[in-house]
Protein backbone atom coordinates (compact mmCIF):
# COMPACT_ATOMS: atom_id res chain seq x y z
CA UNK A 1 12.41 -5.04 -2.20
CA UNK A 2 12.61 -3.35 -5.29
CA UNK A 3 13.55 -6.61 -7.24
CA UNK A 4 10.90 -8.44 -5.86
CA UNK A 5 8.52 -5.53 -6.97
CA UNK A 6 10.13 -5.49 -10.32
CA UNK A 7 9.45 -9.21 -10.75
CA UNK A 8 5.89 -9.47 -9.81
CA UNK A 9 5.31 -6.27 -11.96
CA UNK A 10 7.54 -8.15 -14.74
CA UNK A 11 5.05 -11.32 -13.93
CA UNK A 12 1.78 -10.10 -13.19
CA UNK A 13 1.25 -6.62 -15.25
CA UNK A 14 0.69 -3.46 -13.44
CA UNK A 15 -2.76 -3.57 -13.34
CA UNK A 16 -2.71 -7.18 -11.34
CA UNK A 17 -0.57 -5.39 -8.33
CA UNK A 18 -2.16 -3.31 -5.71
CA UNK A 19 0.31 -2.43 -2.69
CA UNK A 20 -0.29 -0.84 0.04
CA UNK A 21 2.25 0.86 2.55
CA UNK A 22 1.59 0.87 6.05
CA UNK A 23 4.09 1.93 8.77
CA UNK A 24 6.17 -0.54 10.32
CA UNK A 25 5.16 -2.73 13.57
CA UNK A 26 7.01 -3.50 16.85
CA UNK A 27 6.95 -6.78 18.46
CA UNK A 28 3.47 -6.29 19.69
CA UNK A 29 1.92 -6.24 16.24
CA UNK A 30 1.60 -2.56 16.73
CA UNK A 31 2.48 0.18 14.27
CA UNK A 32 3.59 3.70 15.12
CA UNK A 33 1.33 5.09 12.59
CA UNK A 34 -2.00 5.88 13.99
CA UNK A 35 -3.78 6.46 10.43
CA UNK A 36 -2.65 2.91 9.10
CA UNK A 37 -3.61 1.53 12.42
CA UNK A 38 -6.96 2.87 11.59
CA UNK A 39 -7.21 1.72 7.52
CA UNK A 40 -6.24 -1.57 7.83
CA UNK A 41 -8.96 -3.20 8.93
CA UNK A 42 -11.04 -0.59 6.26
CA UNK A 43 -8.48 -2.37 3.46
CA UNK A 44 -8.59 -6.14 4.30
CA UNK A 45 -12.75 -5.70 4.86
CA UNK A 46 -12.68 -4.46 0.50
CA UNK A 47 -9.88 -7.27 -0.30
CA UNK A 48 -12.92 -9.94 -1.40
CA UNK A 49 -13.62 -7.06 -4.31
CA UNK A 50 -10.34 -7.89 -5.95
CA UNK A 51 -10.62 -8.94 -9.55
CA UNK A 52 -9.50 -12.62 -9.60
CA UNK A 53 -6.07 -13.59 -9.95
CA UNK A 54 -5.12 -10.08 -8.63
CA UNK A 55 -2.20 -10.01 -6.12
CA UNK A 56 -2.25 -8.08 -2.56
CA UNK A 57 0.97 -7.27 -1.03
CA UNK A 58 1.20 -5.69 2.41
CA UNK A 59 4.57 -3.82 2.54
CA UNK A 60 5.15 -2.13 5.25
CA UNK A 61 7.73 1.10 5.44
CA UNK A 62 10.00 0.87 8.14
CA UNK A 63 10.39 2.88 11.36
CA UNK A 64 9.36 5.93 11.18
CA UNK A 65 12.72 7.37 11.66
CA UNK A 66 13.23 5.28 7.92
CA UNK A 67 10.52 6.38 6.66
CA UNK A 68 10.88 10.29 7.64
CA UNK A 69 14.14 10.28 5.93
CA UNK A 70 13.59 11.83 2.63
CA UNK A 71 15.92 9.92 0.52
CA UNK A 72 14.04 6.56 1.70
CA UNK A 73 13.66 4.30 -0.59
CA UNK A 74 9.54 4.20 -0.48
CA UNK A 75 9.55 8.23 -1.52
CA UNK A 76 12.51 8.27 -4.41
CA UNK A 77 11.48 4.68 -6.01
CA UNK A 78 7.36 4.83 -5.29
CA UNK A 79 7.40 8.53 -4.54
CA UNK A 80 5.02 7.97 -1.88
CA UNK A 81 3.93 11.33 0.21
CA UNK A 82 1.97 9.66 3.12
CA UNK A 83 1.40 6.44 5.19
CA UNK A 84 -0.74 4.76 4.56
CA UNK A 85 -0.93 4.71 1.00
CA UNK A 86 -3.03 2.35 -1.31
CA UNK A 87 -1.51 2.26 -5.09
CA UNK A 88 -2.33 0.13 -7.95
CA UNK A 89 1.54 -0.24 -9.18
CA UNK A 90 2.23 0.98 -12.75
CA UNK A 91 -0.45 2.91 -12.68
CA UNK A 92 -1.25 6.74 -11.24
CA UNK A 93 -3.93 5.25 -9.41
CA UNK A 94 -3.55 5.99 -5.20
CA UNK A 95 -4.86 6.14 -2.06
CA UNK A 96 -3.40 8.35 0.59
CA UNK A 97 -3.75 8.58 4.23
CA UNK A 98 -7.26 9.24 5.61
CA UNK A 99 -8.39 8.67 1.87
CA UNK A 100 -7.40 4.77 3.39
CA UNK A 101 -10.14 4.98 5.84
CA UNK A 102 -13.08 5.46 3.13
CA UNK A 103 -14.48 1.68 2.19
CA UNK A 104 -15.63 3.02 -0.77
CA UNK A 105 -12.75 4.25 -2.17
CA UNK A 106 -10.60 1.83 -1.70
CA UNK A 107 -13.56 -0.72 -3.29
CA UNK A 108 -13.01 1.70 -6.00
CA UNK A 109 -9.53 0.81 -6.05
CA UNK A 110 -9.59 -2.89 -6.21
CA UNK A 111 -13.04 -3.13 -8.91
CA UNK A 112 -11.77 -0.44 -11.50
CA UNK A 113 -9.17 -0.44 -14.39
């Protein structure tokens, strides 16, 4: 993942990335994160504010027994604190956990530099 990340950030520019990171989901479609359960439907109802040419990627982080694991790759590369999280990559700009669930914010997110 990290190539791929380092490519579109090599392609795109920082600004022109915004990621979020949502827990993982079983076969059902369901995730064993309650909170990004919850801000998903918040995010993808803001994703028509996105500057054009932007470029949304849904990554999600694993099980949770991954993602619990301090050395995971999500906390030492994107030092990421929470699920979900909303970031704008190359940039200090984030959204974490129930800051997800606030439509305003993350319009925020995807209209400002």
């Amino acid at each position: 993942y990290s190539d791929l990340l380092l490519t579109l950030c090599c392609t795109l520019g920082p600004a022109d990335l915004n990621q979020p990171a949502p827990g993982d989901k079983d076969k059902q479609g369901k995730s064993w994160c309650p909170d990004c359960v919850k801000a998903e439907p918040v995010v993808r109802g803001q994703l028509s504010h996105l500057p054009e040419g932007s470029v949304f990627i849904y990554c999600q982080v694993g099980e949770r027994a991954y993602w619990k694991d301090p050395k995971n790759d999500f906390k030492e590369t994107l030092k990421l604190t929470g699920v979900p999280t909303l970031l704008r990559y190359g940039t200090p700009q984030k959204l974490v956990e129930e800051e997800c669930f606030k439509a305003d914010l993350v319009k925020m997110m995807f209209t400002e530099d």
